[in-house]
PDB file of N, CA and C in Angstrom:
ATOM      1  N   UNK A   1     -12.504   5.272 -68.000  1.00  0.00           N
ATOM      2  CA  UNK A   1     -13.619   4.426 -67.595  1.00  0.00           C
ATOM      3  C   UNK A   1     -13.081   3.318 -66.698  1.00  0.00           C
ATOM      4  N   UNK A   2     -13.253   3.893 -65.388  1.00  0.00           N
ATOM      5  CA  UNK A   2     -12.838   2.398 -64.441  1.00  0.00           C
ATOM      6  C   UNK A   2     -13.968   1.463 -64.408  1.00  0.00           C
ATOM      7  N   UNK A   3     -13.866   0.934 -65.545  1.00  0.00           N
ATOM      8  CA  UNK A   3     -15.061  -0.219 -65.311  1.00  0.00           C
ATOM      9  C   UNK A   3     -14.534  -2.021 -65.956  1.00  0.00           C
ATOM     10  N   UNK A   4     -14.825  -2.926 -65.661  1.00  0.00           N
ATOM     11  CA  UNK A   4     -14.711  -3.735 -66.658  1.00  0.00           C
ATOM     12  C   UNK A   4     -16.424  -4.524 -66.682  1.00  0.00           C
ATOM     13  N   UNK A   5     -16.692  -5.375 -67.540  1.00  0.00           N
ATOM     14  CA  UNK A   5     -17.438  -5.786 -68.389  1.00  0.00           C
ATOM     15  C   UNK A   5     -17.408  -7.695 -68.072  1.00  0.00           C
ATOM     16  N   UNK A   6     -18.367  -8.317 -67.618  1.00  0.00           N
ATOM     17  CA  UNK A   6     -18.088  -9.517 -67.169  1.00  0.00           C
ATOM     18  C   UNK A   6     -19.347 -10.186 -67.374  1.00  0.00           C
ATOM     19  N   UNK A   7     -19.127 -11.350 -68.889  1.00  0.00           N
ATOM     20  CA  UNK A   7     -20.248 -11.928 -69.482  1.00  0.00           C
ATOM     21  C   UNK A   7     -20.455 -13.500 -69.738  1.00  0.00           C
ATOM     22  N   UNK A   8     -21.582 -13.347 -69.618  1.00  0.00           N
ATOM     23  CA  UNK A   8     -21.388 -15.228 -69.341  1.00  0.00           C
ATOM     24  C   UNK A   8     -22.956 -15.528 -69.715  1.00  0.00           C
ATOM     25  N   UNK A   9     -22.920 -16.742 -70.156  1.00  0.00           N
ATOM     26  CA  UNK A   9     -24.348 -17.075 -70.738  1.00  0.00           C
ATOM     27  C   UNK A   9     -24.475 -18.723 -69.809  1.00  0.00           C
ATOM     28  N   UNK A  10     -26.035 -18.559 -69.292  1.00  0.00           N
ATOM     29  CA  UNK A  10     -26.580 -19.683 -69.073  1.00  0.00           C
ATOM     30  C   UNK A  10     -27.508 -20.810 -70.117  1.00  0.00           C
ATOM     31  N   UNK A  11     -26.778 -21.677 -69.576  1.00  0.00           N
ATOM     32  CA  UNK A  11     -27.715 -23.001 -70.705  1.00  0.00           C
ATOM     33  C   UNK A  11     -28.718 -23.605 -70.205  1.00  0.00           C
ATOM     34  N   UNK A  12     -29.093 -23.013 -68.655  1.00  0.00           N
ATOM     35  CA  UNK A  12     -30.164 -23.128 -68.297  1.00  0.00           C
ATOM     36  C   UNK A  12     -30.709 -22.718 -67.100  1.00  0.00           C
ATOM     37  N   UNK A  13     -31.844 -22.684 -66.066  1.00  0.00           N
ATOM     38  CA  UNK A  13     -32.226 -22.054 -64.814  1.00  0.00           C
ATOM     39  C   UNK A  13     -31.533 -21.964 -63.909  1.00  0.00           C
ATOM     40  N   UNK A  14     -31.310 -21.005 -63.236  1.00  0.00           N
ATOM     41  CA  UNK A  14     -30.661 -21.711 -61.867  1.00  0.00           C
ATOM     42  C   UNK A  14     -31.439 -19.809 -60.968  1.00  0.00           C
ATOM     43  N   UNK A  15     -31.244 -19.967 -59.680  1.00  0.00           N
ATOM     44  CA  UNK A  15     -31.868 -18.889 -58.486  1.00  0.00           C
ATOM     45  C   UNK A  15     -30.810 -17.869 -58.531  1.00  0.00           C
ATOM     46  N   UNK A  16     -29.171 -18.030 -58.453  1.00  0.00           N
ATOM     47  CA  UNK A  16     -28.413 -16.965 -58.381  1.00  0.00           C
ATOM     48  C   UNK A  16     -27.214 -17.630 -59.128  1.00  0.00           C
ATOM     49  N   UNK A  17     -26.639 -16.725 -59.269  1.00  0.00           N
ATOM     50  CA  UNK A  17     -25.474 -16.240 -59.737  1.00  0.00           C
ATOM     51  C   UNK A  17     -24.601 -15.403 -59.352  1.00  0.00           C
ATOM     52  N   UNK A  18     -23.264 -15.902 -58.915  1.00  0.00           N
ATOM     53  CA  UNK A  18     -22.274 -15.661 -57.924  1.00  0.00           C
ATOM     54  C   UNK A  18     -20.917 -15.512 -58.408  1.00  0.00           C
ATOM     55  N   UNK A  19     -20.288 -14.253 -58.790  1.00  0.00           N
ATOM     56  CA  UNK A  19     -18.820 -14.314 -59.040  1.00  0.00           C
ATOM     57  C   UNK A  19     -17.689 -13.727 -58.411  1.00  0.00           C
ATOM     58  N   UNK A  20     -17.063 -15.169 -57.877  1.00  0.00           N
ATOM     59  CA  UNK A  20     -16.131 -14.599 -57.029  1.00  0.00           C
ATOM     60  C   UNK A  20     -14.454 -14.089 -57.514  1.00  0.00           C
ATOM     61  N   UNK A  21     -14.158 -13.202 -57.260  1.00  0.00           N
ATOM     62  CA  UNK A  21     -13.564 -11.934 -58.042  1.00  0.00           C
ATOM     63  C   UNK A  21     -11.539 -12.153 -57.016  1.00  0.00           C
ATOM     64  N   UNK A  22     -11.199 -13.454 -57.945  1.00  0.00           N
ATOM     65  CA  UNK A  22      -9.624 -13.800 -57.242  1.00  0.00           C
ATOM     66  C   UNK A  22      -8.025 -13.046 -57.436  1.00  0.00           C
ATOM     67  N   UNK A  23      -7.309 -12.834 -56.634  1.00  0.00           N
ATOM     68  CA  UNK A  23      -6.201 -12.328 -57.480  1.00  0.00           C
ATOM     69  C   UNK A  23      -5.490 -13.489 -57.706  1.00  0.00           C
ATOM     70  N   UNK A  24      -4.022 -13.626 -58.388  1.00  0.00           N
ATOM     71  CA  UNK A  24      -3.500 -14.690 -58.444  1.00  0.00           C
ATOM     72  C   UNK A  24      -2.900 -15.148 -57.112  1.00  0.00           C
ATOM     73  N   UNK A  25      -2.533 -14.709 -55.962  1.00  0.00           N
ATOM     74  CA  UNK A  25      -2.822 -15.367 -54.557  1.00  0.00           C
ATOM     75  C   UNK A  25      -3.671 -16.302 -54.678  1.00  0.00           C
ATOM     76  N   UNK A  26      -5.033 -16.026 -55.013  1.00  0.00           N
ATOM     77  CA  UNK A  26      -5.864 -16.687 -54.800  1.00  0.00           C
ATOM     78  C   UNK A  26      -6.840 -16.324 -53.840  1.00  0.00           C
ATOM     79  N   UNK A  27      -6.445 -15.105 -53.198  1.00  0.00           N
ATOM     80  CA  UNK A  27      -7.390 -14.056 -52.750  1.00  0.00           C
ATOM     81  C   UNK A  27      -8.674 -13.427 -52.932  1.00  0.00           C
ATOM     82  N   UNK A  28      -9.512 -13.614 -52.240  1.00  0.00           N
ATOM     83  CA  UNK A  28     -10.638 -12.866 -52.937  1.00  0.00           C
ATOM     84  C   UNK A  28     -10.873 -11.338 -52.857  1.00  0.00           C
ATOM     85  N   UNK A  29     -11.295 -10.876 -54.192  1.00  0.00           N
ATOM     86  CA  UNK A  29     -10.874  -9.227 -54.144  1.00  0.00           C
ATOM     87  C   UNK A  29     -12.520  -8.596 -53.703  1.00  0.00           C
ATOM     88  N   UNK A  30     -13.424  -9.500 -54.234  1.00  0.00           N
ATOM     89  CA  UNK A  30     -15.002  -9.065 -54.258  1.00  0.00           C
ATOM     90  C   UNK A  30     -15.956 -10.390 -54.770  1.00  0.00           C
ATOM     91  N   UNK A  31     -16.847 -10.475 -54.273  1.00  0.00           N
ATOM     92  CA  UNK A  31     -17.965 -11.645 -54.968  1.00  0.00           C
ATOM     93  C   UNK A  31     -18.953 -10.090 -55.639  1.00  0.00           C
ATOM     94  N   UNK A  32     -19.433 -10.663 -56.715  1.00  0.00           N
ATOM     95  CA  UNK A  32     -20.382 -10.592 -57.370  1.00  0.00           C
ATOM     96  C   UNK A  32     -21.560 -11.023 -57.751  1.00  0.00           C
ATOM     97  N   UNK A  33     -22.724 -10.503 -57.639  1.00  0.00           N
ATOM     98  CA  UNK A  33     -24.088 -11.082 -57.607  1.00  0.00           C
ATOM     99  C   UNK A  33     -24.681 -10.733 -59.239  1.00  0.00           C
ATOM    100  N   UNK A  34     -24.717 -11.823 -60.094  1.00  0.00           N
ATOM    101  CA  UNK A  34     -25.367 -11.397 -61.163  1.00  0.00           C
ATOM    102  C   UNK A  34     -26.938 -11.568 -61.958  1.00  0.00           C
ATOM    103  N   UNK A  35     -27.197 -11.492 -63.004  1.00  0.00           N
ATOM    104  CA  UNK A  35     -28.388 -11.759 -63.286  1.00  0.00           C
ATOM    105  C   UNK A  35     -28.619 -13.140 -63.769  1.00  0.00           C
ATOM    106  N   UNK A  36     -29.866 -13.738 -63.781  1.00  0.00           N
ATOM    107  CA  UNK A  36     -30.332 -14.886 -64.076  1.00  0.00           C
ATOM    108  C   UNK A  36     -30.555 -15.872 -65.530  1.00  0.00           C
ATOM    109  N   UNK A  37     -30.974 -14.227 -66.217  1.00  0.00           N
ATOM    110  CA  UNK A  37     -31.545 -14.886 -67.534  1.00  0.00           C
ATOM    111  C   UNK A  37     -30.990 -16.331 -68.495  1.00  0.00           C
ATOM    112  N   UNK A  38     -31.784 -17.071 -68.623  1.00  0.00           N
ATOM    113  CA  UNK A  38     -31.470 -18.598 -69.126  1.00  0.00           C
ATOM    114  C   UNK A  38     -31.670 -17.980 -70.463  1.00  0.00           C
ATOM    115  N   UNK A  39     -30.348 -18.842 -71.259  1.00  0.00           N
ATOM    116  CA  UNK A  39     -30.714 -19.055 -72.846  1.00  0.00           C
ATOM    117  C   UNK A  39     -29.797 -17.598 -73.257  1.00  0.00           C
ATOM    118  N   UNK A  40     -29.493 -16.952 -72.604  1.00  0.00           N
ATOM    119  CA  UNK A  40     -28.888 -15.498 -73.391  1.00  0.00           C
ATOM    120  C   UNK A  40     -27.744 -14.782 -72.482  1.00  0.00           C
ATOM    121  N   UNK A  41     -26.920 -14.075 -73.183  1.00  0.00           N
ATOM    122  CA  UNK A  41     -25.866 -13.388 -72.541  1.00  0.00           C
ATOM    123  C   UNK A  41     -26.111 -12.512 -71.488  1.00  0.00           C
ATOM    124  N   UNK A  42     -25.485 -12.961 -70.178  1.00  0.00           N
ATOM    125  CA  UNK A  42     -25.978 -11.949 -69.293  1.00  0.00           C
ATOM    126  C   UNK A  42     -24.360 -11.172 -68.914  1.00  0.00           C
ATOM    127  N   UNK A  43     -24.787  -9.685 -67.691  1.00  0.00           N
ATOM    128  CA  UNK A  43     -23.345  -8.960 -67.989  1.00  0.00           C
ATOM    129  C   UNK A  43     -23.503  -8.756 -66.582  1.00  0.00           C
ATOM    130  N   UNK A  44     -22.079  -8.442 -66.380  1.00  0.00           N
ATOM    131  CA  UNK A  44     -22.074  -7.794 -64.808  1.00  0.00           C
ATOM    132  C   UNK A  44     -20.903  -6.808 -65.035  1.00  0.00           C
ATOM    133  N   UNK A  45     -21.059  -5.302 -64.434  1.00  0.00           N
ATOM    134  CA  UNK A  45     -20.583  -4.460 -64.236  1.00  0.00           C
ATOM    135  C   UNK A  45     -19.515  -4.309 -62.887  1.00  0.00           C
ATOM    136  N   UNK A  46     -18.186  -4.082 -63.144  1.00  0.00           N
ATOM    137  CA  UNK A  46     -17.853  -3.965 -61.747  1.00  0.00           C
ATOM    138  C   UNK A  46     -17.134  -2.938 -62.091  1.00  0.00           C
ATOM    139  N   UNK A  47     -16.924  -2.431 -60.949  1.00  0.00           N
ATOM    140  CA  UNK A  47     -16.342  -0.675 -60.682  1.00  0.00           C
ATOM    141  C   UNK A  47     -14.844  -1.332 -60.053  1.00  0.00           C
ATOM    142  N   UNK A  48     -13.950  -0.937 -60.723  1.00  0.00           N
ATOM    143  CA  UNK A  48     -12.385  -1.147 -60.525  1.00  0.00           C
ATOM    144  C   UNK A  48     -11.500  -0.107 -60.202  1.00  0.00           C
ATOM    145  N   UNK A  49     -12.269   1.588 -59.827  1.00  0.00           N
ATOM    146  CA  UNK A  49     -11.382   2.483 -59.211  1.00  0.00           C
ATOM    147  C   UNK A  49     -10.350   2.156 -58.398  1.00  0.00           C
ATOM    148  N   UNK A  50     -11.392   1.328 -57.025  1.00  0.00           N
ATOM    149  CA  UNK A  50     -10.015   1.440 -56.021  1.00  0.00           C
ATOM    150  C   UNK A  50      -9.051   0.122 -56.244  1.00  0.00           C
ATOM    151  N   UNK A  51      -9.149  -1.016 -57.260  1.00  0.00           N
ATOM    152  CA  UNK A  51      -8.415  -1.936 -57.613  1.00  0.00           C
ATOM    153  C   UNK A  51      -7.257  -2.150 -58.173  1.00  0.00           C
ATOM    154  N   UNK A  52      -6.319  -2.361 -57.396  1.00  0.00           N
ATOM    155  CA  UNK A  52      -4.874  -2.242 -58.344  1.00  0.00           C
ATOM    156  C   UNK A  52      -4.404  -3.114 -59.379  1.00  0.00           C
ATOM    157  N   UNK A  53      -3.780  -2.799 -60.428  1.00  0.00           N
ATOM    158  CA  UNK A  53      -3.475  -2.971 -61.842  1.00  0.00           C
ATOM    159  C   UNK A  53      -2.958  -4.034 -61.506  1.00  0.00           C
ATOM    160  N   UNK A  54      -3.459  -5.079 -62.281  1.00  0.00           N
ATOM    161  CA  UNK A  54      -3.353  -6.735 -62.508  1.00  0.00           C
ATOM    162  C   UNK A  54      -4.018  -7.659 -63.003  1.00  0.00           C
ATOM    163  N   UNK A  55      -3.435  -9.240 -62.707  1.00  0.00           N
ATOM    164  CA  UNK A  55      -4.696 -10.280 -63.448  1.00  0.00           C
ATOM    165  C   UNK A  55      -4.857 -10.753 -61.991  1.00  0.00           C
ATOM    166  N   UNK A  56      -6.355 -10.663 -62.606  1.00  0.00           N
ATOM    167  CA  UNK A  56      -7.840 -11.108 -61.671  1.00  0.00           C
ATOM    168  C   UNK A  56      -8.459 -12.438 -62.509  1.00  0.00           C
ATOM    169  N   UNK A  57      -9.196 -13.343 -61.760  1.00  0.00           N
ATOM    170  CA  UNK A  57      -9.803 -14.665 -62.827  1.00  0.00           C
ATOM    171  C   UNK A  57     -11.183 -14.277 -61.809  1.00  0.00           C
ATOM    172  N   UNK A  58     -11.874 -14.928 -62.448  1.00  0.00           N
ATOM    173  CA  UNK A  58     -13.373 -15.020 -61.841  1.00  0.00           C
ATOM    174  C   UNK A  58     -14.084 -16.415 -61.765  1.00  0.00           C
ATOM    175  N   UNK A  59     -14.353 -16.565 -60.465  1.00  0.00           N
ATOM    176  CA  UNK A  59     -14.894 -18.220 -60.545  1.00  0.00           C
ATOM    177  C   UNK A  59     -16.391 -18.355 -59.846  1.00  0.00           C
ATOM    178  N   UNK A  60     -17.478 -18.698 -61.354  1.00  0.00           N
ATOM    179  CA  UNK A  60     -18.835 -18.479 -60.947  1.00  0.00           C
ATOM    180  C   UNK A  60     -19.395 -19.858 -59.611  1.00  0.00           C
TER     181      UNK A  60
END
């Protein structure tokens, strides 16, 4: 399963949601567009086939 799993909860409204997807360079590998929902866990799916084996941080 090339996938990972990327969850985060809002404490309140906001229009978008944006995660930008760094290597430790500090490079950006991909931004991510996620869902909105206030008050509850939201998820974002990213597909990591063509991504090579490492640590990645994510900064919303």
């Amino acid at each position: 399963d090339n996938k990972t799993y990327i969850r985060y909860f809002l404490n309140g409204t906001t229009n978008e949601v944006i995660i930008k997807i760094l290597d430790l360079s500090g490079e950006m590998v991909i931004e991510l567009r996620g869902t909105t929902n206030p008050k509850t866990e939201n998820e974002i799916v990213w597909d990591v086939t063509d991504v090579q084996s490492g640590v990645y941080y994510g900064v919303v």
